[in-house]
Structures are given as structure tokens and as C-alpha cells.
C-alpha atoms as a PDB file:
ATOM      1  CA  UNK A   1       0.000   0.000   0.000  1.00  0.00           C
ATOM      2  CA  UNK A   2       1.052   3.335  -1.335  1.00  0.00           C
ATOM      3  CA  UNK A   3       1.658   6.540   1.499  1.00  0.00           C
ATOM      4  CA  UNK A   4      -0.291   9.148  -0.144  1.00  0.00           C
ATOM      5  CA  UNK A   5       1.900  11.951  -2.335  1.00  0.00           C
ATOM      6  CA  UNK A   6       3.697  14.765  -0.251  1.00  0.00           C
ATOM      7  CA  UNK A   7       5.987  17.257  -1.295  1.00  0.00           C
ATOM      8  CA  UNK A   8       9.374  16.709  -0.907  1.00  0.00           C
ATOM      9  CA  UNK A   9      12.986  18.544  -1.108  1.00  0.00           C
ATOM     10  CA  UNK A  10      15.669  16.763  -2.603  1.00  0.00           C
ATOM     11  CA  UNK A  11      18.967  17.567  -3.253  1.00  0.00           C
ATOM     12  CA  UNK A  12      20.322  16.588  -6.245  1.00  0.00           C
ATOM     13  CA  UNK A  13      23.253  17.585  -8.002  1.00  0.00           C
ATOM     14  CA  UNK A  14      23.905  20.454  -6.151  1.00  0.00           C
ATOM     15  CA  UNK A  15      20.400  21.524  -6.991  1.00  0.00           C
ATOM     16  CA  UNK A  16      17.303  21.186  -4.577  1.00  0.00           C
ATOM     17  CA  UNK A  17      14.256  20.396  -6.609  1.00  0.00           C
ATOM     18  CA  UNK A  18      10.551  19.757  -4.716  1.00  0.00           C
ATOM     19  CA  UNK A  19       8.427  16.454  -5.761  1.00  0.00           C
ATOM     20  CA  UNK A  20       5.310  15.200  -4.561  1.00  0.00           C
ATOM     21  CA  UNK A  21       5.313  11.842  -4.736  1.00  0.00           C
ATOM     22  CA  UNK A  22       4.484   9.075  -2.596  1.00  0.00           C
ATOM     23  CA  UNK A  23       6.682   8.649   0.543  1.00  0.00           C
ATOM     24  CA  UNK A  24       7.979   4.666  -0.326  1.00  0.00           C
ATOM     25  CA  UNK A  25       7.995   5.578  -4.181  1.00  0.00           C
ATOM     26  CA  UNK A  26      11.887   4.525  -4.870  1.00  0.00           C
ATOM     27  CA  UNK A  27      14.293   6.933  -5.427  1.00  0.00           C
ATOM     28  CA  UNK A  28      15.099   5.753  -9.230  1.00  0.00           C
ATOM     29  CA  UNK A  29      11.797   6.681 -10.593  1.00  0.00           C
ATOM     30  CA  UNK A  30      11.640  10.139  -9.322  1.00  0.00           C
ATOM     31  CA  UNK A  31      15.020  10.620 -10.514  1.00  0.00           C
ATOM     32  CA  UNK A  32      14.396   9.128 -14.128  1.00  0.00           C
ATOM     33  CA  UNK A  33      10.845  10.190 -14.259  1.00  0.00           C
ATOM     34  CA  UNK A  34      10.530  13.252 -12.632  1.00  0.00           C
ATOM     35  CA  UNK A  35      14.024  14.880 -12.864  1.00  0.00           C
ATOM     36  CA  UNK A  36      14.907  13.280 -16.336  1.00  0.00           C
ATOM     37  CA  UNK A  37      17.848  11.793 -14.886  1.00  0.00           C
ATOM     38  CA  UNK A  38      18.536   8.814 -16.726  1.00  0.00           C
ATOM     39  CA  UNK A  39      21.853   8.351 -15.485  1.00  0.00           C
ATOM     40  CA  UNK A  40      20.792   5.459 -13.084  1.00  0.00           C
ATOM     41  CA  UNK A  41      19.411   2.288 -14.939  1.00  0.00           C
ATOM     42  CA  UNK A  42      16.509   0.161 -14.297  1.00  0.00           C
ATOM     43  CA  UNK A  43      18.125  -3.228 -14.037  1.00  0.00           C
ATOM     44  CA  UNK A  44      16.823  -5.466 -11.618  1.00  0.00           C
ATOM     45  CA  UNK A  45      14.533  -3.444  -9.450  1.00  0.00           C
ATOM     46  CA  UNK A  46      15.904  -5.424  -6.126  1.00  0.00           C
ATOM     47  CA  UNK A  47      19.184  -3.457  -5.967  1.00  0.00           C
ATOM     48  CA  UNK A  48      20.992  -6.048  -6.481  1.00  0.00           C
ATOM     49  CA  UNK A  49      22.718  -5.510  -9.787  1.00  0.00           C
ATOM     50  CA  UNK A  50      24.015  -1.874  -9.138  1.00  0.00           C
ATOM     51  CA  UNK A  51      22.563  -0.524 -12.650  1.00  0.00           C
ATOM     52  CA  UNK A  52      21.003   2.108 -10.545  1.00  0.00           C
ATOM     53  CA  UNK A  53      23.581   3.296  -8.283  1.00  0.00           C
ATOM     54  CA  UNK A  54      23.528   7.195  -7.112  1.00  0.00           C
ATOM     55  CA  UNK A  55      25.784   8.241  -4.281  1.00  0.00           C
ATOM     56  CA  UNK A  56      23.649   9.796  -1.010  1.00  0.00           C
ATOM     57  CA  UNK A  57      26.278  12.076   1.044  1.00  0.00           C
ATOM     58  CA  UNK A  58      28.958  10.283  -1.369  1.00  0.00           C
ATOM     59  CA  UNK A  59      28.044   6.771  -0.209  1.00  0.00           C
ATOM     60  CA  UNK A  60      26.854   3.848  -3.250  1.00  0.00           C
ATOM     61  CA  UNK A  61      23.003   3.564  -2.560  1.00  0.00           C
ATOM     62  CA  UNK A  62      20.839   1.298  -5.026  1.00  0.00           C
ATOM     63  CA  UNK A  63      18.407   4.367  -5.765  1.00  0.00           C
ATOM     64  CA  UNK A  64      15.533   1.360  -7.085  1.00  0.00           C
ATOM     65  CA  UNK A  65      15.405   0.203  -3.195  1.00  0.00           C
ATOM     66  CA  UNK A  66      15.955   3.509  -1.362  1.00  0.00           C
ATOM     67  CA  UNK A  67      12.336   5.073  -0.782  1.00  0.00           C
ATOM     68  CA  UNK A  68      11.773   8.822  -1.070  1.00  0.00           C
ATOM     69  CA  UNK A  69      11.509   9.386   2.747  1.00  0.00           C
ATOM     70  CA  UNK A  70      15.084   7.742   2.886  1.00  0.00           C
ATOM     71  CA  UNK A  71      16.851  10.687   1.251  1.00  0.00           C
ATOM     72  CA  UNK A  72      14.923  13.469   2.627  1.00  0.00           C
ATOM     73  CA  UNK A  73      17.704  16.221   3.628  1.00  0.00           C
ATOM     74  CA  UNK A  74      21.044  14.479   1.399  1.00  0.00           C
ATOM     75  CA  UNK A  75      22.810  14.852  -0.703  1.00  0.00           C
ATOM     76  CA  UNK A  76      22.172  12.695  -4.000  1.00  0.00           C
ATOM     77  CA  UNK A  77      24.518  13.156  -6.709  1.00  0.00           C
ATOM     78  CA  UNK A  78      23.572  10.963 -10.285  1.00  0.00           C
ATOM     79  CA  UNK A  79      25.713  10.228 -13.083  1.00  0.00           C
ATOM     80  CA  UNK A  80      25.126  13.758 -14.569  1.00  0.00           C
ATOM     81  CA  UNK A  81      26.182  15.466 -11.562  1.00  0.00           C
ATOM     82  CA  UNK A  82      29.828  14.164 -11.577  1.00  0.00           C
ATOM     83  CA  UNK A  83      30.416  15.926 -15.183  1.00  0.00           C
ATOM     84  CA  UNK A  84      29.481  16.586 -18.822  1.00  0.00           C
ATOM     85  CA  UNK A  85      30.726  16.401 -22.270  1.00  0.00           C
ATOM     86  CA  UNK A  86      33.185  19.416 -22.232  1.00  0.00           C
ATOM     87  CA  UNK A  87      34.210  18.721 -18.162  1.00  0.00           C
ATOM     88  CA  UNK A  88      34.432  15.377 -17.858  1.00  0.00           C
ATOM     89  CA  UNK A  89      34.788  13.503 -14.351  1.00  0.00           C
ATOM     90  CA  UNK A  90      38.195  11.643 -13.778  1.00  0.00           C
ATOM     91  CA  UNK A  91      36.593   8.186 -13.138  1.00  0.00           C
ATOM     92  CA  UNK A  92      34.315   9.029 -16.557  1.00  0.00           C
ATOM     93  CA  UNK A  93      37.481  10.435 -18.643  1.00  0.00           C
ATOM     94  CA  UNK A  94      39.084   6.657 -17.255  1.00  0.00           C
ATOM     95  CA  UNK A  95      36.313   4.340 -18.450  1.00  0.00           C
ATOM     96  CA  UNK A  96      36.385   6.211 -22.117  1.00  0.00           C
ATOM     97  CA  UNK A  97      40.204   5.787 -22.304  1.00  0.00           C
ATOM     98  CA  UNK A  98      40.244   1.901 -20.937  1.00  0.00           C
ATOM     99  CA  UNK A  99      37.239   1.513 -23.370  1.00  0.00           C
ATOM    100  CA  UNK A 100      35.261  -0.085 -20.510  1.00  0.00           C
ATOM    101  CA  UNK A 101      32.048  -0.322 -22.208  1.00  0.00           C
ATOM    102  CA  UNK A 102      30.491  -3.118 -24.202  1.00  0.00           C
ATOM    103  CA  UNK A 103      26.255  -2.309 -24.259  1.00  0.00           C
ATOM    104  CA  UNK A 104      26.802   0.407 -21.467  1.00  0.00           C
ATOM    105  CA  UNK A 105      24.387  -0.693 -19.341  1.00  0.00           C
ATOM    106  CA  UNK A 106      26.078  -1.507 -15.779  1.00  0.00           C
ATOM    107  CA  UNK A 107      28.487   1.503 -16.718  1.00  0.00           C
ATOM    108  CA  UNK A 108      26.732   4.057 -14.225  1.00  0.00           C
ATOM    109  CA  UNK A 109      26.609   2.135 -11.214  1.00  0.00           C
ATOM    110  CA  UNK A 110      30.683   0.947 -12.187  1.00  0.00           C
ATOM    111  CA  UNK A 111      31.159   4.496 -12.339  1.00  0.00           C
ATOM    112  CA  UNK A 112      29.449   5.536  -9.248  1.00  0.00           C
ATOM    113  CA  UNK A 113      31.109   3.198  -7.351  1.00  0.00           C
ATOM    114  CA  UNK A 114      34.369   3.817  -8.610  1.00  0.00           C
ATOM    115  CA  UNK A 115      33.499   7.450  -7.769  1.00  0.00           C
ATOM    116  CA  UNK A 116      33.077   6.478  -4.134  1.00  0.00           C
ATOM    117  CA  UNK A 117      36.149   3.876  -3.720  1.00  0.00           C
ATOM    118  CA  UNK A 118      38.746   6.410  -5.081  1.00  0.00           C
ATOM    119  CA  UNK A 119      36.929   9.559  -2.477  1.00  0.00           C
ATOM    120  CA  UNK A 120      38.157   6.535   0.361  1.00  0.00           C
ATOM    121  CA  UNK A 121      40.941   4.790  -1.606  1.00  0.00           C
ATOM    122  CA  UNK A 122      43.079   6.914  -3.647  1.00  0.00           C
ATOM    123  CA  UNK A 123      45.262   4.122  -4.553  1.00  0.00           C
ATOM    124  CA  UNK A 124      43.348   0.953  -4.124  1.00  0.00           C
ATOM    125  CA  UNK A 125      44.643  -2.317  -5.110  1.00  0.00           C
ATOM    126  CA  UNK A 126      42.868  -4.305  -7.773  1.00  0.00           C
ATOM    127  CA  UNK A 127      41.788  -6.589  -4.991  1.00  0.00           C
ATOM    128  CA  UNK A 128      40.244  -3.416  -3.668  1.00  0.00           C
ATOM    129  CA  UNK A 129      38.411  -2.366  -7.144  1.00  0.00           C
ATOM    130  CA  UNK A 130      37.339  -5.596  -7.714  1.00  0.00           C
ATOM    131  CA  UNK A 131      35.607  -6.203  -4.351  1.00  0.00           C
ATOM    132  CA  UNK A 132      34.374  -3.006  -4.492  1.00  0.00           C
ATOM    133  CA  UNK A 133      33.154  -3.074  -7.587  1.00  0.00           C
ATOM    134  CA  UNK A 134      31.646  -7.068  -6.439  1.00  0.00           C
ATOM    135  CA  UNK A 135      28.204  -6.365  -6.191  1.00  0.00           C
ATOM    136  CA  UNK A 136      28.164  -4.278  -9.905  1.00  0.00           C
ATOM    137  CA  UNK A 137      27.052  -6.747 -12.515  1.00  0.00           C
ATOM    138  CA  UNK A 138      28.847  -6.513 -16.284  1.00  0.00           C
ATOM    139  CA  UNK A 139      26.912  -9.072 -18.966  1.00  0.00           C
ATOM    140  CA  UNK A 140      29.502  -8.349 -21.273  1.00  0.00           C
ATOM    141  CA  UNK A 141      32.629  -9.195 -20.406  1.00  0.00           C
ATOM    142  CA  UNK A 142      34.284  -6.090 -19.955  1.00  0.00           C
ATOM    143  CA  UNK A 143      35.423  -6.921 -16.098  1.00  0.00           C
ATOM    144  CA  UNK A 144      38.787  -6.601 -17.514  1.00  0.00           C
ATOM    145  CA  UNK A 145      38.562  -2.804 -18.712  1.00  0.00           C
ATOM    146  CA  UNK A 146      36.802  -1.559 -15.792  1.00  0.00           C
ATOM    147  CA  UNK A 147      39.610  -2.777 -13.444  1.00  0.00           C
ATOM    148  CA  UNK A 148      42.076  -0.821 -15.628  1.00  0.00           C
ATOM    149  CA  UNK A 149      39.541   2.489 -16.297  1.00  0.00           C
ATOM    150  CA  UNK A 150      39.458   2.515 -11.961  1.00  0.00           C
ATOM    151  CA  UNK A 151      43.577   2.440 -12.125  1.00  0.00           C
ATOM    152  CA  UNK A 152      43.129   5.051 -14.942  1.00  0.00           C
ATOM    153  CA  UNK A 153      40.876   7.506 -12.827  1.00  0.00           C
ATOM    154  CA  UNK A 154      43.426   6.572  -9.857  1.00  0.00           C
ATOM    155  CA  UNK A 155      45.818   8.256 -12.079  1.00  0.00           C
ATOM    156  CA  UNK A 156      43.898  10.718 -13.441  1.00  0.00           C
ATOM    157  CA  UNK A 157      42.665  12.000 -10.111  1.00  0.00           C
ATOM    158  CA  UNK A 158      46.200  12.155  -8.519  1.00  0.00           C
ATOM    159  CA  UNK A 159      47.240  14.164 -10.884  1.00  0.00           C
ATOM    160  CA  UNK A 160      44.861  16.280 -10.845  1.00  0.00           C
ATOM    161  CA  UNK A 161      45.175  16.391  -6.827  1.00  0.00           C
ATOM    162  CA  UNK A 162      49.132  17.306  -7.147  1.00  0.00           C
ATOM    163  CA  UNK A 163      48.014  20.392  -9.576  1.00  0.00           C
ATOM    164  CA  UNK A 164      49.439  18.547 -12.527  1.00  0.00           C
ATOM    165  CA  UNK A 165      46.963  18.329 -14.338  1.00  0.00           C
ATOM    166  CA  UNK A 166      46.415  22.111 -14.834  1.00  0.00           C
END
């Protein structure tokens, strides 16, 4: 049974925006249907294949299983929040140069979650990435690729860190 609709103030991207929606509706559809956010993926609906992976105060959340009332005075950042086609995102920038990407599909919640491990791990190890990265499912094969794009945006964002990259 449905909560009836109440406004609401999310955060997202930096930006608050105001829904009314249902209390228990789950994060992912406000964010694809209401905000046009299509960054997070539909995939299983049970959060357990990471398609739809936002980051709440900069922690992985599986947006299809988080319920409105759960994110009530966050922080949610989506795919589009980390960058865009002329300002790319490290950890985005990284999966384009490893060519990470078969169909695409499991590529924002690989990203997101790459996002968070390098905010906590700077360097991690590839036993690091890859049990980070455990519970993000890739059809295609391209388990390989990620590992490297992650050790790419490593890179990438230590540069960037050190002021090299200016």
C-alpha cells in the first residue's frame, strides 16, 4: 500500500528540486521520471545488480530500493552530476580511455562506485576495485577494462590532486 503523495525537497546535483510523490515511491523513478535523470538504470529493481547506483552524502546507494523518505535532507549526486561532455569527471574520462564499455548498461553504477572507492581509496589495489566493484554486474565481459579504467581515474585523479593536471 502506497503513502499518499507529499511534497518533498531533494537535493540533487547540487540543486534542490521539490516532488510530490508518494513517501515509499523509490528513489530511481523520481530521478528518471521526474528529474529526467537517466543516469541510473533500471536493471533489476531489487538493488541487487548496481545498474542504478547514485551516491547519497557520497556513499553507493541502489536508488531502485531507497524510498523517497530515505533521502529526505542528502545529498544525491547521479551520473550527470559528476560531469558533462566538455568537463568530464576523472573516473568518466578513465572508463572512455580503458574503453570499458560493451552495451553500457552496468556503466553508471561501475562508475558511481568507482566514484566512491577512489573519495576513500586513492590508490586501491585491484583486490580493492574488484571487491568493491563485487556487487556491480557486467553481462559483457568487460570486467577486464573496468579494473584498468578505476587504475586510470586513480591516475587521473592524482594528478589532478598534485596540480598537474592544470
Amino acid at each position: 500500500m502506497h503513502t499518499p503523495p507529499m511534497p518533498v525537497v531533494l537535493n540533487v546535483n547540487g540543486q534542490d528540486y521539490t516532488v510530490d510523490a508518494a513517501h515509499d515511491t523509490p528513489l530511481m523513478m523520481i530521478l528518471r521520471n521526474d528529474l529526467a535523470l537517466n543516469g541510473p538504470k533500471y536493471g533489476c529493481g531489487l538493488g541487487e545488480c548496481g545498474a542504478c547506483t547514485v551516491l547519497i552524502d557520497g556513499i553507493p546507494a541502489r536508488s531502485c530500493v531507497v524510498p523517497l523518505a530515505g533521502v529526505r535532507g542528502r545529498r544525491i549526486t547521479t551520473l550527470e552530476g559528476l560531469g558533462n561532455a566538455g568537463n568530464l569527471h576523472p573516473v568518466q574520462q578513465a572508463f572512455i580511455d580503458a574503453q570499458a564499455a560493451q552495451c553500457g548498461y552496468c556503466l553508471n553504477g561501475m562508475i558511481m562506485t568507482t566514484v566512491a572507492l577512489l573519495c576513500d581509496q586513492p590508490d586501491p589495489s585491484d583486490a580493492q576495485i574488484r571487491s568493491a566493484l563485487s556487487g556491480n554486474f557486467c553481462r559483457c565481459g568487460a570486467h577486464v577494462e573496468i579494473v584498468e579504467a578505476v587504475r586510470g581515474a586513480a591516475r587521473l585523479m592524482a594528478t589532478q590532486a598534485s596540480g598537474e593536471g592544470r
